[in-house]
N, C-alpha and C. Protein backbone atom coordinates (compact mmCIF):
# COMPACT_ATOMS: atom_id res chain seq x y z
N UNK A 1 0.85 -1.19 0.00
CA UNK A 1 0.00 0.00 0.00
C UNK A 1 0.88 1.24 0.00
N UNK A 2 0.08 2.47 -0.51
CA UNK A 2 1.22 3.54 -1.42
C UNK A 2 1.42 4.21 0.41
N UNK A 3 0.57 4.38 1.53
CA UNK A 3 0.53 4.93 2.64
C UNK A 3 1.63 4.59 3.28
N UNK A 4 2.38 3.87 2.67
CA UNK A 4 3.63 3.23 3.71
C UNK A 4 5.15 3.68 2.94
N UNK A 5 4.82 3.89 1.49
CA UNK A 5 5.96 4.37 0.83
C UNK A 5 6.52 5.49 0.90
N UNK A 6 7.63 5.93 0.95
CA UNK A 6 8.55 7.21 1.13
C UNK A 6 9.85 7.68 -0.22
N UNK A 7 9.89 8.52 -0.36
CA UNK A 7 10.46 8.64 -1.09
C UNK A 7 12.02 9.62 -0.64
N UNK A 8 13.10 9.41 -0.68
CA UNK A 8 14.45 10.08 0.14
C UNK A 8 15.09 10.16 -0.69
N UNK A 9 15.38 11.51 -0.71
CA UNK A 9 16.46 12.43 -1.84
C UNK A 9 17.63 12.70 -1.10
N UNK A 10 18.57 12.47 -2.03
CA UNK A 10 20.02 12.98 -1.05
C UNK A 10 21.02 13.11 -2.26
N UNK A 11 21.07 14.76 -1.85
CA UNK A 11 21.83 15.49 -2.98
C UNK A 11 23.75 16.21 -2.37
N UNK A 12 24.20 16.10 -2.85
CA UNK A 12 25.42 16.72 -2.57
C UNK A 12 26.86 16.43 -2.67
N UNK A 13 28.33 16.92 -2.56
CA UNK A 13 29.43 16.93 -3.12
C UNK A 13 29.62 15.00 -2.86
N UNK A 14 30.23 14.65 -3.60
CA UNK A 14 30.59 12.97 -3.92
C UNK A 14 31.48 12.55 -2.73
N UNK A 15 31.23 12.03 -1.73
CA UNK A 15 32.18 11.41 -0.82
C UNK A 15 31.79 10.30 -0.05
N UNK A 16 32.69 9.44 0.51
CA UNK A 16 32.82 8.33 0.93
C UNK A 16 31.89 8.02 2.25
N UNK A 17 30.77 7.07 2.56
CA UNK A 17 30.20 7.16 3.91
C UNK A 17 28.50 8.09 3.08
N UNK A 18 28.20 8.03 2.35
CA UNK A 18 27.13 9.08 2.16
C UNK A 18 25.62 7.46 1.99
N UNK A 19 25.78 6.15 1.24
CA UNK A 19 25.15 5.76 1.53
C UNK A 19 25.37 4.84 2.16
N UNK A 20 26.26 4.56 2.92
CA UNK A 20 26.16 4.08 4.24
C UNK A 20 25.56 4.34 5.40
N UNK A 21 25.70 5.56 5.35
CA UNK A 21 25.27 6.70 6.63
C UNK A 21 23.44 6.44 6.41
N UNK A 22 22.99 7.09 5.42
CA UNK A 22 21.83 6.88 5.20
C UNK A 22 20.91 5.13 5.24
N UNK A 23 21.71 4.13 5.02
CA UNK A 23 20.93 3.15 5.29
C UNK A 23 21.46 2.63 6.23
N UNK A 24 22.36 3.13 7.09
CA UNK A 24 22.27 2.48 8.69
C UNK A 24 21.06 3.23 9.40
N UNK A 25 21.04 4.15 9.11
CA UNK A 25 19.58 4.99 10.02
C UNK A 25 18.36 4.46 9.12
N UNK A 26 18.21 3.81 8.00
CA UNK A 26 16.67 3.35 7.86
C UNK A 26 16.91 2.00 8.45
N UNK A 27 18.38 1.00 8.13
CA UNK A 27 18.32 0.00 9.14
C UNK A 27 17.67 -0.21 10.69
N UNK A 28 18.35 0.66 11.13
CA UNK A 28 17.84 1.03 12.56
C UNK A 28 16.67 1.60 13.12
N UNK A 29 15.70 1.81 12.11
CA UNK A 29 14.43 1.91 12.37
C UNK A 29 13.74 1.53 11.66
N UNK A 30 13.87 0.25 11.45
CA UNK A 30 13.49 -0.84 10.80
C UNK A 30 12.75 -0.12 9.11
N UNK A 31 13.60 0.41 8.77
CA UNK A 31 12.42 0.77 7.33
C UNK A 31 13.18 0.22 6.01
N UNK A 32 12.48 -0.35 4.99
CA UNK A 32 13.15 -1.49 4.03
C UNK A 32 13.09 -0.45 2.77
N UNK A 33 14.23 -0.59 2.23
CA UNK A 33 14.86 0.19 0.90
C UNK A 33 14.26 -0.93 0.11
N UNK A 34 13.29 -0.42 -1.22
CA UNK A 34 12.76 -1.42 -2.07
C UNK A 34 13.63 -1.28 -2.74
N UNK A 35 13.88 0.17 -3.38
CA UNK A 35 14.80 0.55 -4.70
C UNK A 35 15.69 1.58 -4.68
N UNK A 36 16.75 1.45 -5.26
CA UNK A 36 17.66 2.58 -5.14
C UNK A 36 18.45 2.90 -6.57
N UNK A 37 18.28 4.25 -6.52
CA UNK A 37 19.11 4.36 -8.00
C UNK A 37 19.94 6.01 -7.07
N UNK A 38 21.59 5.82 -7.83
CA UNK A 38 22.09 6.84 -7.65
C UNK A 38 23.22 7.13 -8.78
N UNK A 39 23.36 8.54 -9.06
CA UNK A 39 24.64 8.76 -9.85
C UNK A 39 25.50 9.65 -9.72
N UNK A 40 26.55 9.83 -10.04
CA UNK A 40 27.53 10.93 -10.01
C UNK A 40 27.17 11.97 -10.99
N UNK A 41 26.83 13.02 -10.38
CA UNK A 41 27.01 13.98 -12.41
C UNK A 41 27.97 15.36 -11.86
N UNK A 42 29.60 15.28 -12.59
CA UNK A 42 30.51 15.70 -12.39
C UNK A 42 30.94 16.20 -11.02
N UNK A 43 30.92 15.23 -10.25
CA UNK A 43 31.38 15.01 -9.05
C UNK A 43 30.33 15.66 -7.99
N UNK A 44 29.08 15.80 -8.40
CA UNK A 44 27.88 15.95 -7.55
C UNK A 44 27.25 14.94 -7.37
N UNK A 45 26.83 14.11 -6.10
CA UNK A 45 25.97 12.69 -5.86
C UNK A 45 24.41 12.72 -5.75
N UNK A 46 24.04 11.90 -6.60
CA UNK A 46 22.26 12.32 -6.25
C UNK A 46 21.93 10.55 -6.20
N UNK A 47 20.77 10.69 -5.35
CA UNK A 47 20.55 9.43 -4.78
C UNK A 47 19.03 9.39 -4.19
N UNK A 48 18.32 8.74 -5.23
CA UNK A 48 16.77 8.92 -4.71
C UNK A 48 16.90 7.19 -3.88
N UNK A 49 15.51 6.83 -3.14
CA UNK A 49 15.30 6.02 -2.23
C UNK A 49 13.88 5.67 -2.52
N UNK A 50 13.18 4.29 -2.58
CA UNK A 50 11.86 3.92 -2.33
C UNK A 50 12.18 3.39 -1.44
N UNK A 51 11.23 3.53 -0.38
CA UNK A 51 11.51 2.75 1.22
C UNK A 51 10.07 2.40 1.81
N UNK A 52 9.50 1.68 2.07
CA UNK A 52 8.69 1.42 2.77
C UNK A 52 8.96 0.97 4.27
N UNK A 53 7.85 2.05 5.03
CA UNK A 53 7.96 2.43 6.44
C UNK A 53 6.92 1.81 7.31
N UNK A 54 6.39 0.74 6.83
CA UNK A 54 5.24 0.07 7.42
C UNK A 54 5.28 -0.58 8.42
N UNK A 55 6.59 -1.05 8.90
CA UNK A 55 7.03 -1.83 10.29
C UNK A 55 8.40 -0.65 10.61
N UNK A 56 8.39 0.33 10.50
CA UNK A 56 9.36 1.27 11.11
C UNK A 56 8.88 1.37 12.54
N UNK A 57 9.76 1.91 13.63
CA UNK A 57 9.90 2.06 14.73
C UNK A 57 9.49 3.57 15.13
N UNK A 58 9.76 4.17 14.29
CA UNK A 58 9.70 6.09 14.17
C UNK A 58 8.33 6.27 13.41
N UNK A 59 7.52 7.25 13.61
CA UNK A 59 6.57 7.73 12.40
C UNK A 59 7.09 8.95 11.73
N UNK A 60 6.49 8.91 10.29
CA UNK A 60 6.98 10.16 9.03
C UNK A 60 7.90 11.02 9.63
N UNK A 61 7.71 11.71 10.36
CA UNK A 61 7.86 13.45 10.61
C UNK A 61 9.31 12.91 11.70
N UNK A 62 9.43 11.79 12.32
CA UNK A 62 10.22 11.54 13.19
C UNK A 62 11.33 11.12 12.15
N UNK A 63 11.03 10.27 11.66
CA UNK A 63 12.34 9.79 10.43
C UNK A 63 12.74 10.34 9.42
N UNK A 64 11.89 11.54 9.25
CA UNK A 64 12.54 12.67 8.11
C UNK A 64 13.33 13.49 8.85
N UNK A 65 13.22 13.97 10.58
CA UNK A 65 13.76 14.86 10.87
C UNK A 65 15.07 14.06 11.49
N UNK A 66 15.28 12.28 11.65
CA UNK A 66 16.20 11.76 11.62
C UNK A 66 17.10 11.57 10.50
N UNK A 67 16.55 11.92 9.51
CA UNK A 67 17.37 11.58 8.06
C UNK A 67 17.74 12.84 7.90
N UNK A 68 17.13 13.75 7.85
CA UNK A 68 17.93 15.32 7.81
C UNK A 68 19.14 15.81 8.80
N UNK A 69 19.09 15.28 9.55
CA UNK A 69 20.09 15.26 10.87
C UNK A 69 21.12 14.93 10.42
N UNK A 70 21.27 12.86 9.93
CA UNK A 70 22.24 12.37 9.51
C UNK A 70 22.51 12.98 8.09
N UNK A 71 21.77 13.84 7.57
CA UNK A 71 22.31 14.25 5.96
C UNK A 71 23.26 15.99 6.64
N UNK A 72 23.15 16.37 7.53
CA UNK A 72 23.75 17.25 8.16
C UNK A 72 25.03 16.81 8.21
N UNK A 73 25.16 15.49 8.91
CA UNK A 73 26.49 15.38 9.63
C UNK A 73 27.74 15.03 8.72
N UNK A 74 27.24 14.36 7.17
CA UNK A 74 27.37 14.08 6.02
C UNK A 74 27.24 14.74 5.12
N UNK A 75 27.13 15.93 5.38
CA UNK A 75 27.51 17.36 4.32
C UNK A 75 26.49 16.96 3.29
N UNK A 76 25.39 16.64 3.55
CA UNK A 76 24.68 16.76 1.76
C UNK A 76 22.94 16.97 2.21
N UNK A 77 22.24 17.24 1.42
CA UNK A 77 20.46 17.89 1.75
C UNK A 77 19.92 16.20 1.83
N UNK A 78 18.86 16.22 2.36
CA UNK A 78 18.22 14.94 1.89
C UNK A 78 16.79 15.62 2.66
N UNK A 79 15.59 15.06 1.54
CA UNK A 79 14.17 15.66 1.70
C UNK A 79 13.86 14.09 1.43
N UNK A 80 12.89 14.07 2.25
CA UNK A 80 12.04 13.26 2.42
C UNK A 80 10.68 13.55 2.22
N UNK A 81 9.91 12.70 1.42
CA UNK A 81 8.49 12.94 1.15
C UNK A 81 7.91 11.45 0.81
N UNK A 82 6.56 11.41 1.49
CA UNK A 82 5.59 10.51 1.10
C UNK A 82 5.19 10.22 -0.84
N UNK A 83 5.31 9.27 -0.77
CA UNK A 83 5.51 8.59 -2.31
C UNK A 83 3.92 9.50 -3.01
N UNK A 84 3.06 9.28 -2.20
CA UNK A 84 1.57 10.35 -3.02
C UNK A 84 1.53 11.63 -3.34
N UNK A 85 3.01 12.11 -2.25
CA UNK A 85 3.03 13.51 -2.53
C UNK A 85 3.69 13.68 -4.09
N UNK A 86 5.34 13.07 -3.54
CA UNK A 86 5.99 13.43 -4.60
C UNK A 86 5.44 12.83 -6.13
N UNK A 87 4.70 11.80 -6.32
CA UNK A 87 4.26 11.62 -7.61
C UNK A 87 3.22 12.82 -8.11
N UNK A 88 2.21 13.53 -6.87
CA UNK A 88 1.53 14.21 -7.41
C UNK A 88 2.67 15.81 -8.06
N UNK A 89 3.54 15.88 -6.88
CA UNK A 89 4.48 17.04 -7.25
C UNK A 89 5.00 17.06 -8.53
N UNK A 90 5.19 15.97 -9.19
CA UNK A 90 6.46 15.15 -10.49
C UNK A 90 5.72 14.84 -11.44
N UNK A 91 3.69 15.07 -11.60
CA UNK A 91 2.97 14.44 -12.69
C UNK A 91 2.65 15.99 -13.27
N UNK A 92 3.18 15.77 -14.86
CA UNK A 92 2.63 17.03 -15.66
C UNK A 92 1.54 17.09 -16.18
């Protein structure tokens, strides 16, 4: 069900520890990475996330403001949004 899906952006300079960092903190609150696509484009890292949060430990607003934290400490942005939002945000 789409109520459980999330969607996690994480943008910024290319360095070592960036998705590590980020899937030890969905590890740890139990939330499961379905899909992941990421790339380099000239030494900038972008890295979207499908995750479903349906047996997570944290609710929404708690694990976005945990993922923004760890995207702090790791020098790069990461926004988090519910999968209904961002498809409605992304449909032309």
């Amino acid at each position: 069900m789409d109520d459980y899906k999330i969607i996690i952006t994480v943008s910024g300079s290319d360095k070592v520890g960036i998705v590590s960092g980020i899937s030890t903190v969905l590890a740890q609150y139990k939330v499961n990475i379905e899909d992941i696509k990421q790339t380099l484009m000239q030494g900038h890292f972008v890295m979207f996330m499908l995750c479903d949060i349906k047996n997570a430990v944290l609710n929404f607003k708690e694990l976005k403001n945990v993922l923004i934290e760890e995207g702090n400490k790791l020098e790069v942005e990461v926004w988090v949004q519910k999968k209904g939002i961002f498809e409605k945000m992304h449909t032309v």
